[in-house]
Protein backbone atom coordinates (compact mmCIF):
# COMPACT_ATOMS: atom_id res chain seq x y z
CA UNK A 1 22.27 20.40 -3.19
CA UNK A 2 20.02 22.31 -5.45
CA UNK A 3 17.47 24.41 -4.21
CA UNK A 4 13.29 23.13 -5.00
CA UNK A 5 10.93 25.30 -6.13
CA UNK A 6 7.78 25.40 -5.25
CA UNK A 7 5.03 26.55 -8.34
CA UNK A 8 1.03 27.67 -7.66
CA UNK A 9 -0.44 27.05 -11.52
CA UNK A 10 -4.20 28.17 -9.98
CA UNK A 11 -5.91 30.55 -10.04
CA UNK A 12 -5.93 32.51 -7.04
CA UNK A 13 -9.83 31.52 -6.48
CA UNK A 14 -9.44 28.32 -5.99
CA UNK A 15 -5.73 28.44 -3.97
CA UNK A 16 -8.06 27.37 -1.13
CA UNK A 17 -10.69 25.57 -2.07
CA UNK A 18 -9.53 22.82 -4.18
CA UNK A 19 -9.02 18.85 -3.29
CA UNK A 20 -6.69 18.11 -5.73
CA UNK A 21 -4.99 16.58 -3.02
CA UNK A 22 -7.42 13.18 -3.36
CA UNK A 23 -5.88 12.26 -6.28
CA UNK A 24 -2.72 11.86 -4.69
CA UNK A 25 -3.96 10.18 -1.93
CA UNK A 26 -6.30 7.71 -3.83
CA UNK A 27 -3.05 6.98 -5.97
CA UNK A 28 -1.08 5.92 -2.27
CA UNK A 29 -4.52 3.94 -0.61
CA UNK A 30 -4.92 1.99 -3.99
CA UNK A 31 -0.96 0.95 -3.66
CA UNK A 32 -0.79 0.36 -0.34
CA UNK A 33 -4.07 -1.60 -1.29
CA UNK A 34 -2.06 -3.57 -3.61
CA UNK A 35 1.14 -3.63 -1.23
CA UNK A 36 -0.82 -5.28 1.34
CA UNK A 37 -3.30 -7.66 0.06
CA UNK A 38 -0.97 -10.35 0.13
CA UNK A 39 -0.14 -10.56 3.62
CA UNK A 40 -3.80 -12.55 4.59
CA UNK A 41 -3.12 -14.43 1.64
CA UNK A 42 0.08 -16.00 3.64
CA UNK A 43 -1.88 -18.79 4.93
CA UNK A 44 -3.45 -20.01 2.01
CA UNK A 45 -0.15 -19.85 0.52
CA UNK A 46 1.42 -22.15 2.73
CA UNK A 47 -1.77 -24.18 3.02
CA UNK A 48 -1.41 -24.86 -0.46
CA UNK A 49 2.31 -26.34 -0.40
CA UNK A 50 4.71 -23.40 0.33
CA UNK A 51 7.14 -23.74 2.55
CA UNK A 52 6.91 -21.52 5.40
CA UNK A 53 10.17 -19.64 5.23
CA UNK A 54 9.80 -19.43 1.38
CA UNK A 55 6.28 -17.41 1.94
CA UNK A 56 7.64 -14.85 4.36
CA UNK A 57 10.22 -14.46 2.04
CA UNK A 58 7.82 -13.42 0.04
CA UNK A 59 6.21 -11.07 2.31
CA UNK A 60 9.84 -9.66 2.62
CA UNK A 61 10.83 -9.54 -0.82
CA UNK A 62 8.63 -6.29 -1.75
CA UNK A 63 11.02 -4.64 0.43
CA UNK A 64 13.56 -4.90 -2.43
CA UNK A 65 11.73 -3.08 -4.89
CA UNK A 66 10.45 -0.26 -1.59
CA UNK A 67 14.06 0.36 -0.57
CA UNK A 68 15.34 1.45 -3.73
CA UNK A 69 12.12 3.70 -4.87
CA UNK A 70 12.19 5.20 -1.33
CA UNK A 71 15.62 6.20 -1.71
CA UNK A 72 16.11 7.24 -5.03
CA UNK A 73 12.32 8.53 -5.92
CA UNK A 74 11.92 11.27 -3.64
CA UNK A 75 15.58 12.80 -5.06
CA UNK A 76 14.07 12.58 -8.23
CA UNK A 77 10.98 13.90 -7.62
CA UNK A 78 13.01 16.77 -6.45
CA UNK A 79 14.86 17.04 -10.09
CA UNK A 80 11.56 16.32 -12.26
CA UNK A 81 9.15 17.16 -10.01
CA UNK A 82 6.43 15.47 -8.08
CA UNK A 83 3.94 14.11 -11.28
CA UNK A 84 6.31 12.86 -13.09
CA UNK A 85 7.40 10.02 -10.44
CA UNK A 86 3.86 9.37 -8.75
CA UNK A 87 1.68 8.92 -12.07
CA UNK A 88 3.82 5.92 -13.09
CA UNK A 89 3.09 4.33 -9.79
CA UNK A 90 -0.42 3.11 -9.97
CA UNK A 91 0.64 1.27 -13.37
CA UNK A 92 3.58 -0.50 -11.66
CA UNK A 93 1.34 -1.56 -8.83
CA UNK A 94 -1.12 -2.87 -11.63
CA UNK A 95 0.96 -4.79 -13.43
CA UNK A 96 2.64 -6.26 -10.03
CA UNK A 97 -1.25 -7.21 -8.98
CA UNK A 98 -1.83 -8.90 -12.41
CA UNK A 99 1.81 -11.22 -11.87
CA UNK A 100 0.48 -11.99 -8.49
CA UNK A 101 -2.79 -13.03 -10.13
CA UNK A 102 -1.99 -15.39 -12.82
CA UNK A 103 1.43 -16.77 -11.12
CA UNK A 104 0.35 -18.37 -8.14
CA UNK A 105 1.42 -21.53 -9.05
CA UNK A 106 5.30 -20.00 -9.77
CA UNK A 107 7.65 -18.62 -6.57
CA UNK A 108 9.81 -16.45 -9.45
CA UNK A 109 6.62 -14.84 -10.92
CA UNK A 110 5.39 -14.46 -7.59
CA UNK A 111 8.63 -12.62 -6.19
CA UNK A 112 8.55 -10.34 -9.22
CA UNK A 113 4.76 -9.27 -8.41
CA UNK A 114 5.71 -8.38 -4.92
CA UNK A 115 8.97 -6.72 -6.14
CA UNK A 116 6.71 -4.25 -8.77
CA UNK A 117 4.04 -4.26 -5.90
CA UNK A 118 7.28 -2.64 -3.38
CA UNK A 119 8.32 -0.05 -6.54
CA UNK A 120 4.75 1.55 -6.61
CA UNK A 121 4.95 1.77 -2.67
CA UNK A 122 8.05 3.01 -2.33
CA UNK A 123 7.26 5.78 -4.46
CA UNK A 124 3.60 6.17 -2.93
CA UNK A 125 5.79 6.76 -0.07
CA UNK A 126 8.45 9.11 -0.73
CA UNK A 127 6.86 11.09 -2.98
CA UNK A 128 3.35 11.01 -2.28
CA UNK A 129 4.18 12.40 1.09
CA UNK A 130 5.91 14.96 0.02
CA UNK A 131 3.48 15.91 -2.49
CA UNK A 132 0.53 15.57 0.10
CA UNK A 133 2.75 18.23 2.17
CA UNK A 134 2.37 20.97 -0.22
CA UNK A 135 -0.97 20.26 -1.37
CA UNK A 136 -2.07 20.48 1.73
CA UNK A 137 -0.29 23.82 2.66
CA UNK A 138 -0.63 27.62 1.00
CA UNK A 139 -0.68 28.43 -2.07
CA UNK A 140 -2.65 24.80 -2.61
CA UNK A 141 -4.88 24.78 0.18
CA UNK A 142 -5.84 26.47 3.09
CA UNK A 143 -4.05 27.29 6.11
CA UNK A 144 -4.29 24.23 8.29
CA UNK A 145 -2.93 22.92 11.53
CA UNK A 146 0.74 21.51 11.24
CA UNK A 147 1.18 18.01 10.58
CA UNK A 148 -2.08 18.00 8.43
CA UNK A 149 0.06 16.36 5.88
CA UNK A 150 1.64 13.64 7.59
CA UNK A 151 -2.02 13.03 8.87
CA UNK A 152 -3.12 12.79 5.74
CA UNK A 153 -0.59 10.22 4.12
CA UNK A 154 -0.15 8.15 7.01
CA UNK A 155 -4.11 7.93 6.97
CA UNK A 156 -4.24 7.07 3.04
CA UNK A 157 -1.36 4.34 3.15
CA UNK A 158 -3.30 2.80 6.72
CA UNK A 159 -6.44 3.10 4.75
CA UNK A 160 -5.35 1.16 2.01
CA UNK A 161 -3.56 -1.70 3.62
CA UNK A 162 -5.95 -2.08 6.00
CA UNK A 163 -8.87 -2.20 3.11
CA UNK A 164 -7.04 -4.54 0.34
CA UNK A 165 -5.68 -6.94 3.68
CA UNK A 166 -9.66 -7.17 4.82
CA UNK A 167 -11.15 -7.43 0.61
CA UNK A 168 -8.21 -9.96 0.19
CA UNK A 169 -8.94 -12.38 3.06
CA UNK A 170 -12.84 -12.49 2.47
CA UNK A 171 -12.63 -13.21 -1.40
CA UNK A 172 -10.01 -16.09 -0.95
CA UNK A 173 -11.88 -17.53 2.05
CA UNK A 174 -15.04 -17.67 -0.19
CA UNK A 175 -15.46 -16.22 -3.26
CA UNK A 176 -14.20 -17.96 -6.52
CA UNK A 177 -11.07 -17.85 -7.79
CA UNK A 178 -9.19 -17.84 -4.39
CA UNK A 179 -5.96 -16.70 -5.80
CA UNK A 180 -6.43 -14.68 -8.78
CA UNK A 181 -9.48 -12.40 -8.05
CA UNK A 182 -8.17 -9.78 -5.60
CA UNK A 183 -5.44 -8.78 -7.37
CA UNK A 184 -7.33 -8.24 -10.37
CA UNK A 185 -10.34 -6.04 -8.36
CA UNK A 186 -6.55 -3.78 -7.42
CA UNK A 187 -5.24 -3.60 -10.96
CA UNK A 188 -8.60 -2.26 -11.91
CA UNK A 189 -8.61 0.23 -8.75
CA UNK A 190 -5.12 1.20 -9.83
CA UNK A 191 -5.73 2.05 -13.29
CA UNK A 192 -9.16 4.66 -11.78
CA UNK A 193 -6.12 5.95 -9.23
CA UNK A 194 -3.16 6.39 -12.33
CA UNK A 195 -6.09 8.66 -13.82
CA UNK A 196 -7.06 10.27 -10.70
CA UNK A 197 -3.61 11.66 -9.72
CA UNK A 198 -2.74 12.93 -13.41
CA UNK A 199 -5.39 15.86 -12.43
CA UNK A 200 -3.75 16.34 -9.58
CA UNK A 201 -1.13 20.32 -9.77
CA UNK A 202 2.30 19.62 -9.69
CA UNK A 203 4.11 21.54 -6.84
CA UNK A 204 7.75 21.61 -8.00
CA UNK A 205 9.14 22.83 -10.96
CA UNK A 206 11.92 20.75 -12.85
CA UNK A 207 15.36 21.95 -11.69
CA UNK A 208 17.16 23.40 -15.22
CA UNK A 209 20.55 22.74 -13.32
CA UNK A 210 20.07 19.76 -10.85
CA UNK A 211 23.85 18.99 -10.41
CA UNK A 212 25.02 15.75 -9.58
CA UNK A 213 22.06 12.95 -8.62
CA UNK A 214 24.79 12.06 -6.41
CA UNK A 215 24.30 14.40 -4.24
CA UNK A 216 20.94 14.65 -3.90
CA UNK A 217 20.38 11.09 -2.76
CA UNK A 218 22.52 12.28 0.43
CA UNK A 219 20.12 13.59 2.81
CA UNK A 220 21.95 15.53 5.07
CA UNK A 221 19.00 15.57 7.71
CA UNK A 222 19.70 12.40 8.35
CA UNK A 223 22.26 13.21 10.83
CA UNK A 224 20.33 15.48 12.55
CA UNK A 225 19.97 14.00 16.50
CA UNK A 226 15.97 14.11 16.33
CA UNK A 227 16.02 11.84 13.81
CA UNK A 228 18.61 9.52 14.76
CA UNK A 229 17.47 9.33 18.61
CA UNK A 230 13.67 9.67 18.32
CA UNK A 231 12.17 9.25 14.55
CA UNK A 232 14.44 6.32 13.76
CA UNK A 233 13.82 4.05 17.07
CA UNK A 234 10.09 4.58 16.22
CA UNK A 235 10.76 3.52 12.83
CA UNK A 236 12.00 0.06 13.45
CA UNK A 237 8.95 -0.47 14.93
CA UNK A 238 6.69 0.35 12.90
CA UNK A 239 6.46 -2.51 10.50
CA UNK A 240 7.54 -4.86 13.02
CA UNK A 241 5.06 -4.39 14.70
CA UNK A 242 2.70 -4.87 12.05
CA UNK A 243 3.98 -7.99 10.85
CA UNK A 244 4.09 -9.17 14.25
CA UNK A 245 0.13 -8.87 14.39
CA UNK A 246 -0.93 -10.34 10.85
CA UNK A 247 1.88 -12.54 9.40
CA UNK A 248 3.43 -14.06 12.25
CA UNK A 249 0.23 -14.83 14.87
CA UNK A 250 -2.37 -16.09 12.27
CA UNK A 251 -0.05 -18.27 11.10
CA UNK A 252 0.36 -19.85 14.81
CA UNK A 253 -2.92 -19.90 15.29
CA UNK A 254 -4.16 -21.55 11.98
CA UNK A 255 -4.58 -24.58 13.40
CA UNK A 256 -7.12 -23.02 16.06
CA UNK A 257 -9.71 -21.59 12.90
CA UNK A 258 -8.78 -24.22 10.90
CA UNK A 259 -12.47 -23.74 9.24
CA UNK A 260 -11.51 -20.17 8.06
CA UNK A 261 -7.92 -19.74 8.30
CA UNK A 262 -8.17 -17.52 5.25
CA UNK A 263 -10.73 -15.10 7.09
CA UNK A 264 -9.01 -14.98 10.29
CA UNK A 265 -5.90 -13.90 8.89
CA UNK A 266 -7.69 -10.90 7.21
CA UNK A 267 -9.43 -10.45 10.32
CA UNK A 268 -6.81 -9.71 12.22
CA UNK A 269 -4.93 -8.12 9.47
CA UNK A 270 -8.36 -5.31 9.42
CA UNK A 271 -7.91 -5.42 13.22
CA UNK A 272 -3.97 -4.37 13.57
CA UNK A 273 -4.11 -1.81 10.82
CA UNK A 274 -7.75 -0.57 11.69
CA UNK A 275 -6.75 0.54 15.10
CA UNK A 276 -3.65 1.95 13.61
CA UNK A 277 -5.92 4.01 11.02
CA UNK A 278 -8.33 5.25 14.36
CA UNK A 279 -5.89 6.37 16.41
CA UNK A 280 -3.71 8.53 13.62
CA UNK A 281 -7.01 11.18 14.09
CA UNK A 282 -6.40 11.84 17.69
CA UNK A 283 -2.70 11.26 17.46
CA UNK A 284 -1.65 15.22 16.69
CA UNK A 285 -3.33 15.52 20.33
CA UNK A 286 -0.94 12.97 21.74
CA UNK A 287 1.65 14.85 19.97
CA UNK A 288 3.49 18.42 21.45
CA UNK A 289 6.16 19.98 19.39
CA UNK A 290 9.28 20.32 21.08
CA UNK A 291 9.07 17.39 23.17
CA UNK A 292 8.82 13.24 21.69
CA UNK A 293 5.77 12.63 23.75
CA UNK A 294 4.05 10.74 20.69
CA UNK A 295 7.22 8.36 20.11
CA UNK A 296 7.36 7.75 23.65
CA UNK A 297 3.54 6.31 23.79
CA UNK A 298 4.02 4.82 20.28
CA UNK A 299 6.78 2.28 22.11
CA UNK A 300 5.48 1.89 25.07
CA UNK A 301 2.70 0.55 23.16
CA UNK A 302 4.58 -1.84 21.02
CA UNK A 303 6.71 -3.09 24.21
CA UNK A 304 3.62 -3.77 25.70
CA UNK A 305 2.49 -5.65 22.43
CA UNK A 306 5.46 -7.47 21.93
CA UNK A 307 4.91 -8.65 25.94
CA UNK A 308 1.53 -9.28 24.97
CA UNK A 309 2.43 -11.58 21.68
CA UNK A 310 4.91 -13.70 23.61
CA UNK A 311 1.99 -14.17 25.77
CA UNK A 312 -0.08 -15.16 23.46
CA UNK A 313 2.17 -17.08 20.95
CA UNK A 314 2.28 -19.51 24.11
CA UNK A 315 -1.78 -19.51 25.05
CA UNK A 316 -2.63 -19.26 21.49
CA UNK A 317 -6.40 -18.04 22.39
CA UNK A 318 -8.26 -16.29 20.09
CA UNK A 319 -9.09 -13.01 22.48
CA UNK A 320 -5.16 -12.97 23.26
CA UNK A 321 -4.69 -12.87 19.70
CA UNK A 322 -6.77 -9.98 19.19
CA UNK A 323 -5.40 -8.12 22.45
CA UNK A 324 -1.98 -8.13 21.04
CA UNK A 325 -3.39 -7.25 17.37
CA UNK A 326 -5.31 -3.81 18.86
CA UNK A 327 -2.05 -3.12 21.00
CA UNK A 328 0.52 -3.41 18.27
CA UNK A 329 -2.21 -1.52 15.78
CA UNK A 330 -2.21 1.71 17.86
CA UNK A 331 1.69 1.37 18.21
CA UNK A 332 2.13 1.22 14.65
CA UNK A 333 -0.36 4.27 13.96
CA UNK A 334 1.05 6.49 16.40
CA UNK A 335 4.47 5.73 15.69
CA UNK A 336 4.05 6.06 12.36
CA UNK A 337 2.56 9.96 12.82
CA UNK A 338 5.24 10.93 15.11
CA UNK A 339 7.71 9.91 12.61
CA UNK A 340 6.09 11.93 9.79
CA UNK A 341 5.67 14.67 12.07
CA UNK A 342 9.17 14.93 12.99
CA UNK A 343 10.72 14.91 9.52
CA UNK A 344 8.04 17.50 8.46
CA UNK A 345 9.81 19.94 11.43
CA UNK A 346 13.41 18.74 11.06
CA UNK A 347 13.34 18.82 6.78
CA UNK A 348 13.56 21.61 4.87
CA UNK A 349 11.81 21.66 1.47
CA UNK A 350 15.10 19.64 -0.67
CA UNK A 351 15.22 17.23 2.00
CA UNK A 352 11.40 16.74 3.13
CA UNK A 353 11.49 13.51 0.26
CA UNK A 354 14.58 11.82 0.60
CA UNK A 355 14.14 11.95 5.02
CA UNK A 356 11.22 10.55 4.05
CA UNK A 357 12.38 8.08 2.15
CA UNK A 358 15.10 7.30 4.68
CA UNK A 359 12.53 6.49 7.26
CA UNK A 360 10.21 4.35 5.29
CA UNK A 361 12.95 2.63 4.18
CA UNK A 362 13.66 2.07 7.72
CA UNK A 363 10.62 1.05 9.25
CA UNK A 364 9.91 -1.50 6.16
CA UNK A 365 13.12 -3.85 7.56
CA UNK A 366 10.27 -5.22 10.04
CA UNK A 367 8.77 -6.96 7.31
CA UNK A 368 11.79 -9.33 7.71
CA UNK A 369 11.19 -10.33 10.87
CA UNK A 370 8.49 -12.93 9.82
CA UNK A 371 11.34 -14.65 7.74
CA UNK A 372 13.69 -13.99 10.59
CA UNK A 373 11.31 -15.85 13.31
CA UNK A 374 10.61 -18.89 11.35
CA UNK A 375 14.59 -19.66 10.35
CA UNK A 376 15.29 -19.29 13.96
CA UNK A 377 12.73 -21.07 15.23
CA UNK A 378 13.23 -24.25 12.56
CA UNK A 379 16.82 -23.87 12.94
CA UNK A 380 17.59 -22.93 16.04
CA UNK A 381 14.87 -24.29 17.64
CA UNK A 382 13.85 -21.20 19.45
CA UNK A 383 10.27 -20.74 20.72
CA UNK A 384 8.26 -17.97 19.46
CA UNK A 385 7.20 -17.06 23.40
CA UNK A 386 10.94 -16.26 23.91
CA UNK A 387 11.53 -14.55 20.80
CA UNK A 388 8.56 -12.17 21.48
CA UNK A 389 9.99 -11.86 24.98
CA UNK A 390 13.72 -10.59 23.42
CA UNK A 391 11.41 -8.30 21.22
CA UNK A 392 10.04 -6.79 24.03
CA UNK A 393 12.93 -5.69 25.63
CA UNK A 394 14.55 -4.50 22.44
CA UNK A 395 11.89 -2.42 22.26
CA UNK A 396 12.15 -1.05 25.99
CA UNK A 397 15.70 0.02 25.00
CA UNK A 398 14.60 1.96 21.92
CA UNK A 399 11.66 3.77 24.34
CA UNK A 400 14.92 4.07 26.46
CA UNK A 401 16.42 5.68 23.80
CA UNK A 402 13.75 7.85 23.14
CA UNK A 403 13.06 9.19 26.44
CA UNK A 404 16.55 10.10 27.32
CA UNK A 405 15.94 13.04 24.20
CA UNK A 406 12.21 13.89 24.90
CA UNK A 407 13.14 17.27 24.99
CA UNK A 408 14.39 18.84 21.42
């Protein structure tokens, strides 16, 4: 694998001072914006026609464009460098908002606005927090507390969903045009963030003789047993999670705030990912190097929400509803920390983007499980109670898992 290096184009006067570093991470909260702003928008969908299984497919489908961006953007970001991969980004997110805006009325244009919407993520992703890393390291910042970078992309991406799910849900409950103007309020944002991050330094200089692309999509760290037995099990959690909270329970309770089924859905959307965005500042003092004491408390917490949800996917109660949406939140924002903060100490600086990527691309399978919960349940005839139940205990075997290597 070739070997990344690292450049400092400032001057030495400003090596610590600058926050250059914004640009990147308003470039990642106005995608994730983007990325998420559909998901309160589910019931309206499927109030206005859409089968249910067809609009969590949806949901899923921006997986398809994250996947392959995760997993082949941070290896070129290594090649070209970081700028050259991220200022693209908040363009494809722009034009994926505008599809989503003037196609509501057509599933194909619809799937290829999610689809654009998942390319911009995935590269927000893999190589916006790699490029947050450095910038947030010498010679482009200060000396700072490890993890600072993780914190700080895991906070922009939160940020963002949790802003464009909560702008989303208000302006289609009861502003005009229900299903066009959100999108277009992101493709404006976007275009501000696609200028933003061009000022941003770059941090790796093109490789003159990169070798085989090949072999730089293998990510050898991969294999590594921290990742496999402790960042992994978090990450299939993480999005899981999530989706549990906002796609699958305000669609079972729609019937319940049938005034504002619009609203509640971006309530609770606001709710899941704004705990998740709170706790990720006190998480580095859940977290203790050399042990997985964050991952451990990040599933507990989501076996406890998955208990919760099967709970209240049977009571359907609003304050049940919320319970399990603060429970799974936190989950998801610790998890999602502990993650980042274990790639940051098992990568080394040629595989800090594609582990990354390998994670992310991980954790964003959950996004199926909304799909996966409503064939079963129309199909099979399975009740969501005891499908939340089976969660739960999946769960409790990957915090299983996870305890059995607390110690590195």
């Amino acid at each position: 694998m070739a070997t990344l290096t690292t450049v400092d184009a400032r001057p030495p006067e400003l090596r610590t001072t600058s926050k250059r570093w914004w640009g990147v991470a308003a470039a990642m909260f106005a995608i994730a914006w983007g990325g998420n702003e559909f998901t309160p928008l589910l019931v309206m969908y499927k109030n206005n026609g859409l089968p249910v299984t067809t609009v969590d497919l949806l949901l899923f489908e921006y997986v398809l464009g994250i996947v392959p961006a995760l997993l082949i953007g941070g290896p070129l970001s290594d090649r070209y460098g970081r700028r050259q991969l991220l200022r693209p980004a908040p363009l494809i997110a722009a034009a994926g908002s505008l599809l989503l805006a003037f196609g509501s009325a057509s599933v194909p244009v619809l799937s290829a606005g999610r689809v654009l919407c998942g390319v911009a993520l995935g590269l927000a992703m893999a190589v916006g927090s790699s490029w947050l890393k450095e910038l947030s390291q010498p010679p482009f910042g200060p000396e700072l507390p490890a993890g600072t970078g993780a914190r700080r992309s895991a906070m922009s991406l939160t940020g963002g969903f949790a802003v464009g799910a909560g702008v989303a849900g208000v302006l289609a409950q009861w502003a005009p045009l229900p299903n066009t103007l959100a999108y277009l309020i992101n493709a404006l944002l976007c275009l501000v963030a696609a200028a933003w991050v061009a000022r941003a330094p770059e941090t790796v200089l093109p490789q003159e003789n990169p070798g085989r692309m090949v072999d730089d999509i293998k990510v050898p760290a991969a294999a590594h047993r921290r990742f496999r037995y402790v960042a992994l099990p978090v990450a299939l959690w993480l999005f899981t999670s999530a989706a549990t909270a906002y796609a699958v329970m305000p669609t079972l309770m729609a019937p319940r705030v049938h005034d504002a089924p619009v609203a509640f859905s971006a309530l609770i959307t606001v709710i899941t990912l704004g705990c998740g965005f709170a706790i990720q500042s006190v998480a580095r003092r859940i977290d203790r190097p050399g042990t997985a004491r964050a991952a451990v408390v990040a599933l507990a917490l989501v076996t406890c929400g998955m208990v919760s949800a099967a709970w209240t996917s049977g009571t359907l109660t609003l304050w049940a509803t919320v319970v399990t949406a603060v429970v799974l939140g936190a989950g998801y924002g610790i998890g999602l920390v502990a993650g980042l903060q274990e790639i940051e100490r098992i990568a080394r600086p040629d595989d800090l983007a594609g582990l990354t990527a390998v994670f992310y691309s991980a954790s964003y399978l959950g996004f199926g499980v909304p799909a996966l919960l409503a064939f079963l349940h129309q199909a099979a005839g399975l009740g969501y109670p005891t499908m939340f139940a089976a969660a739960g205990l999946a769960a409790l075997g990957c915090l299983a898992v996870v305890t059995r290597n607390y110690r590195s």
